[in-house]
N, C-alpha and C. Protein backbone atom coordinates (compact mmCIF):
# COMPACT_ATOMS: atom_id res chain seq x y z
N UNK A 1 53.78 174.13 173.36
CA UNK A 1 54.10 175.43 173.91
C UNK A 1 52.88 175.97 174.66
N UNK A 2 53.04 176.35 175.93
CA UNK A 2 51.98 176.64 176.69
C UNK A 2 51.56 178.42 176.50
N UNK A 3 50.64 178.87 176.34
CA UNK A 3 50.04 180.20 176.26
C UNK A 3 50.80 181.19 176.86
N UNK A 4 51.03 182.09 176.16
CA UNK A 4 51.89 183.20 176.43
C UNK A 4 51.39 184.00 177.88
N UNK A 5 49.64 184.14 177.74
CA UNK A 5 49.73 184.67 179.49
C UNK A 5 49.29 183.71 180.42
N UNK A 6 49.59 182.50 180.30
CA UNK A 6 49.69 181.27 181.59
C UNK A 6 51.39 181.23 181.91
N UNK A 7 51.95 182.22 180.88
CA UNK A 7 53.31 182.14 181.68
C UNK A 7 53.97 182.90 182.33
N UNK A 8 53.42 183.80 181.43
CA UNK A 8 53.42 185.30 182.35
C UNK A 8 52.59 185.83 183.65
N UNK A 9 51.51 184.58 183.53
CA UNK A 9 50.76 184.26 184.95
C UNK A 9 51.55 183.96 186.51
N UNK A 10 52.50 183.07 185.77
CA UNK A 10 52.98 182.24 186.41
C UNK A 10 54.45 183.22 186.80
N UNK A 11 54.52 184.25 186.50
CA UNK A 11 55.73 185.02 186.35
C UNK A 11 55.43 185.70 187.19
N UNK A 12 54.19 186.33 186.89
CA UNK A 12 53.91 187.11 187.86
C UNK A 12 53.58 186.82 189.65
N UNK A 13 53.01 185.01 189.86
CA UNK A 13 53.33 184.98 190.72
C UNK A 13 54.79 184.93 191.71
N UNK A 14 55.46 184.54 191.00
CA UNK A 14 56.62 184.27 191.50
C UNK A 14 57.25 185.59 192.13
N UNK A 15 56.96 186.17 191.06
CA UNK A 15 57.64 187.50 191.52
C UNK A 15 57.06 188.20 192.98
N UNK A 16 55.57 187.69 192.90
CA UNK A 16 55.06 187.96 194.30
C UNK A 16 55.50 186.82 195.56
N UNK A 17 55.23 186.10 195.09
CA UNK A 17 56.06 185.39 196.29
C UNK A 17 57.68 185.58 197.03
N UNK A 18 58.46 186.28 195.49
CA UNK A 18 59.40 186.54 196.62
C UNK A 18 59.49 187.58 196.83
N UNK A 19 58.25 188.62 196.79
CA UNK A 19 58.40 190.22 197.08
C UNK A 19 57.94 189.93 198.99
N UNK A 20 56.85 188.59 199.05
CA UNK A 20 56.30 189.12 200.10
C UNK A 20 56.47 187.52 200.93
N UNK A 21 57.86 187.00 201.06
CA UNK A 21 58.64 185.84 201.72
C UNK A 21 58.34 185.82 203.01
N UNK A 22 59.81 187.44 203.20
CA UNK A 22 59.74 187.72 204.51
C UNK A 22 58.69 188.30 205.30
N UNK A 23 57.58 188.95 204.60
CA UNK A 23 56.32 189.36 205.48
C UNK A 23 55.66 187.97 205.71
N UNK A 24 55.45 187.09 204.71
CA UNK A 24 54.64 186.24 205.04
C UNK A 24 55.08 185.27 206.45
N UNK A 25 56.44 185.00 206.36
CA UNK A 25 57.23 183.99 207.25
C UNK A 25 57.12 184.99 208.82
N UNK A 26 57.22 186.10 208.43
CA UNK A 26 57.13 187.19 210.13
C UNK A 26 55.72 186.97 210.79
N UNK A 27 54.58 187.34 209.36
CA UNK A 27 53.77 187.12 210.13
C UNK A 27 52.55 186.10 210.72
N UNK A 28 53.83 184.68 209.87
CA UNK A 28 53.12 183.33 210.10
C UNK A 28 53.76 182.94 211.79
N UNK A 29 55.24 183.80 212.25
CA UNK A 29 55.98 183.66 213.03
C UNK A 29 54.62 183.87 214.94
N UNK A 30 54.30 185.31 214.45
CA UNK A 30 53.60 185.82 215.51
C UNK A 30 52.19 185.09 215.15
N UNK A 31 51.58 184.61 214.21
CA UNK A 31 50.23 183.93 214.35
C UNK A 31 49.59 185.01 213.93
N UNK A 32 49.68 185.76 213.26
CA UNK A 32 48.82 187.09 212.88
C UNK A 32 48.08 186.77 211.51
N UNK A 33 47.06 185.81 211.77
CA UNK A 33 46.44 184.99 210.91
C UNK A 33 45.29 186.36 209.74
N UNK A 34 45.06 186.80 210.21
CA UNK A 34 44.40 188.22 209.74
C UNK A 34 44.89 189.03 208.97
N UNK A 35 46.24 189.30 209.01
CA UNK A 35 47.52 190.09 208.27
C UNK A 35 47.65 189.04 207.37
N UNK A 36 47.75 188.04 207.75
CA UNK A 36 48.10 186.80 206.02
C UNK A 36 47.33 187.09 205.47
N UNK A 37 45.68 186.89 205.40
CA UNK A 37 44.46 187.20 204.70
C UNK A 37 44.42 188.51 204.22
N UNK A 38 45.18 189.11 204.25
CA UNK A 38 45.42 191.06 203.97
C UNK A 38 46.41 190.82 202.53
N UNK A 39 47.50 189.61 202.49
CA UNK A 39 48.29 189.97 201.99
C UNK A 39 47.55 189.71 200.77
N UNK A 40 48.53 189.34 199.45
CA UNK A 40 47.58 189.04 198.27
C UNK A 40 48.00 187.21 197.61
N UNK A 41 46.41 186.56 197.40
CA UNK A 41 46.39 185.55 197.59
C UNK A 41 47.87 185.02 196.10
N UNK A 42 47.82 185.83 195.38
CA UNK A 42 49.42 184.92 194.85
C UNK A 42 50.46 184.51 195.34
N UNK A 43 50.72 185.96 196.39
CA UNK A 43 51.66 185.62 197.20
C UNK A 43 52.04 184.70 198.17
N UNK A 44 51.03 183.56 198.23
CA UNK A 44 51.22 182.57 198.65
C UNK A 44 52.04 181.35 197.68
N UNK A 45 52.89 180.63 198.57
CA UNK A 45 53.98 179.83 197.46
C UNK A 45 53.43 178.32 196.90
N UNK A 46 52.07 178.29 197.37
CA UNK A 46 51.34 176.98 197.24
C UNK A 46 50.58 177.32 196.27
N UNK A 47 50.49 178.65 195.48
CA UNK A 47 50.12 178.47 194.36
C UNK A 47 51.06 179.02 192.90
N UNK A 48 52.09 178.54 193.47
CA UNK A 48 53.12 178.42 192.18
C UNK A 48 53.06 177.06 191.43
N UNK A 49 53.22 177.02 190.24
CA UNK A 49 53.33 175.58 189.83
C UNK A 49 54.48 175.77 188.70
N UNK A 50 55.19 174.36 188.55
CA UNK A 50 56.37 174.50 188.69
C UNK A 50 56.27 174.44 186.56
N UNK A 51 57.24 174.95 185.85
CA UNK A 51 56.60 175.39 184.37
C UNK A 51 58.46 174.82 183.51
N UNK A 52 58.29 174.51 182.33
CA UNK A 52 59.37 174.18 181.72
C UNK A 52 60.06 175.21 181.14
N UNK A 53 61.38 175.84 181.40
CA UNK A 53 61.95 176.87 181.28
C UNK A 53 61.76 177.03 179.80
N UNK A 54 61.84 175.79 178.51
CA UNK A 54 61.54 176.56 177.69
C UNK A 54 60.48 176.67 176.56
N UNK A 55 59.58 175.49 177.16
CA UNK A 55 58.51 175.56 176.45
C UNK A 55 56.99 176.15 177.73
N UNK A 56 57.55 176.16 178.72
CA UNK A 56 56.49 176.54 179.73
C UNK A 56 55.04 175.70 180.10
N UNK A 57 55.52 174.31 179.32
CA UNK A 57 54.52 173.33 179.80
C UNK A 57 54.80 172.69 180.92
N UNK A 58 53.09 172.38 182.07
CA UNK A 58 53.12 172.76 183.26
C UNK A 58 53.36 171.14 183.71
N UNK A 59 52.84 170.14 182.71
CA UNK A 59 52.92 168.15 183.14
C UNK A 59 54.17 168.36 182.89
N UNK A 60 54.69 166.78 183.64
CA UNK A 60 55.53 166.55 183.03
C UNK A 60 56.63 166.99 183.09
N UNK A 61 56.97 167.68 184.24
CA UNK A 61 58.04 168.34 184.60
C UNK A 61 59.36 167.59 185.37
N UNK A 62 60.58 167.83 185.18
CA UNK A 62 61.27 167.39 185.56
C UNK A 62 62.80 168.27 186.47
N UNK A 63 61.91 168.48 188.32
CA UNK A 63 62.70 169.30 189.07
C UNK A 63 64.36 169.50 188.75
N UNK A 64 65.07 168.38 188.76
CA UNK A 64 66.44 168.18 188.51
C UNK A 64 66.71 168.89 187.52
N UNK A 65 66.17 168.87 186.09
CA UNK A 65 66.64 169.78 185.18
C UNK A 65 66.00 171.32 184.74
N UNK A 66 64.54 171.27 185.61
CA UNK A 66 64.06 172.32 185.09
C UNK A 66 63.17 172.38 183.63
N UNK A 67 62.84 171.33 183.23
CA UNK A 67 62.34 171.43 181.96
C UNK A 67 61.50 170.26 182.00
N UNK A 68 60.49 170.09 180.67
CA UNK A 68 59.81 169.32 180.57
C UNK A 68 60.02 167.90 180.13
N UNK A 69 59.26 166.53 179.91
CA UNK A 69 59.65 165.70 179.64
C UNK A 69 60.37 165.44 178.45
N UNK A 70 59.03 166.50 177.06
CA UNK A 70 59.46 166.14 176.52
C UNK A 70 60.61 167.09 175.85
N UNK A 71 60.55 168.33 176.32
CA UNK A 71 62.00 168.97 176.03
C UNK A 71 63.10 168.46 176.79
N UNK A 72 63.07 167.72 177.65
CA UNK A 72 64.37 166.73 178.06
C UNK A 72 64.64 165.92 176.93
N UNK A 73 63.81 165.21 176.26
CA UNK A 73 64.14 163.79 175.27
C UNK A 73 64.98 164.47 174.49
N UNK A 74 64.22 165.45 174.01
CA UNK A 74 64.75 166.61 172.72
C UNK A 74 65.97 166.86 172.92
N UNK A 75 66.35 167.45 173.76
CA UNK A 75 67.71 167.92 173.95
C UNK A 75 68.38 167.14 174.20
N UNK A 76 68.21 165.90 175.38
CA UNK A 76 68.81 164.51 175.40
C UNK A 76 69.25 163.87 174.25
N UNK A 77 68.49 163.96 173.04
CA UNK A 77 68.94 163.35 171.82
C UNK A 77 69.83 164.07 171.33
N UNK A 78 69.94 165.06 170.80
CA UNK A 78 70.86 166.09 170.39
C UNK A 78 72.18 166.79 171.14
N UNK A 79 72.30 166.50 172.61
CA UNK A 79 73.17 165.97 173.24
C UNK A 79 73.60 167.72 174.05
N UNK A 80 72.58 168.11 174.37
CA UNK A 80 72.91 169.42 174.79
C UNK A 80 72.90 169.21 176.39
N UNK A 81 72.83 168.40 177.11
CA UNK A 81 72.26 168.00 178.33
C UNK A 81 73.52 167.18 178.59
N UNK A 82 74.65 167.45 179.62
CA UNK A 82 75.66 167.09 179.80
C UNK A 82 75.76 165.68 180.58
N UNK A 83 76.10 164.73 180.13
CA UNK A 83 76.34 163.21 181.05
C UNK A 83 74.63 162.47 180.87
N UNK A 84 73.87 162.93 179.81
CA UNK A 84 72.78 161.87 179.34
C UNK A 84 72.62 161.77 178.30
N UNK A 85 72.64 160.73 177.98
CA UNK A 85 72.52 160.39 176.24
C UNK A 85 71.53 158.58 176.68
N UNK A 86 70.64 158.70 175.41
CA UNK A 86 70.02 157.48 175.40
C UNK A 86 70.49 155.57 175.83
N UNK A 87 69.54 155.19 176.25
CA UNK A 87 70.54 154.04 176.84
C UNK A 87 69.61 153.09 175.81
N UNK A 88 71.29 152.31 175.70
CA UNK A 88 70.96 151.24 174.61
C UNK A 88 71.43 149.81 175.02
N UNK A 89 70.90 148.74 175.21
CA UNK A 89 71.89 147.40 175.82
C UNK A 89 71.59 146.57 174.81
């Protein structure tokens, strides 16, 4: 389980990134390279990193489901994760 304010870190960027989308995309549009440097550096989307919905660990992540590796196995075993279950030959 990852630290309660590395997630709320991570919360908080997000929330800036999509407060300040459309300013950033307008004023990457006109080249107003000066106004980007004004805005605030979270609000940039290159420093989001992507976190496991429910343990909030940051390796190991897996885009498709949203969660981590090893909270995939976990739930994969116990069968909460629809159309994957362990493969056996």
């Amino acid at each position: 389980m990852a630290k309660k304010s590395q997630v709320a870190r991570e919360k908080n960027r997000k929330r800036l990134v999509d407060k300040y989308i459309e300013k950033r995309k307008e004023l990457k549009l006109k080249g107003d390279y000066e106004g980007l440097a004004k805005l605030p550096r979270n609000s940039n989307p290159i420093r989001l990193r992507n976190r496991c919905a429910v343990t909030g660990r940051s390796r190991g992540f897996y885009r498709k489901f949203g969660i981590s590796r090893l909270t995939f196995r976990q739930m994969a075993l116990e069968g909460k994760i629809p159309g994957i279950r362990k493969a056996s030959w």
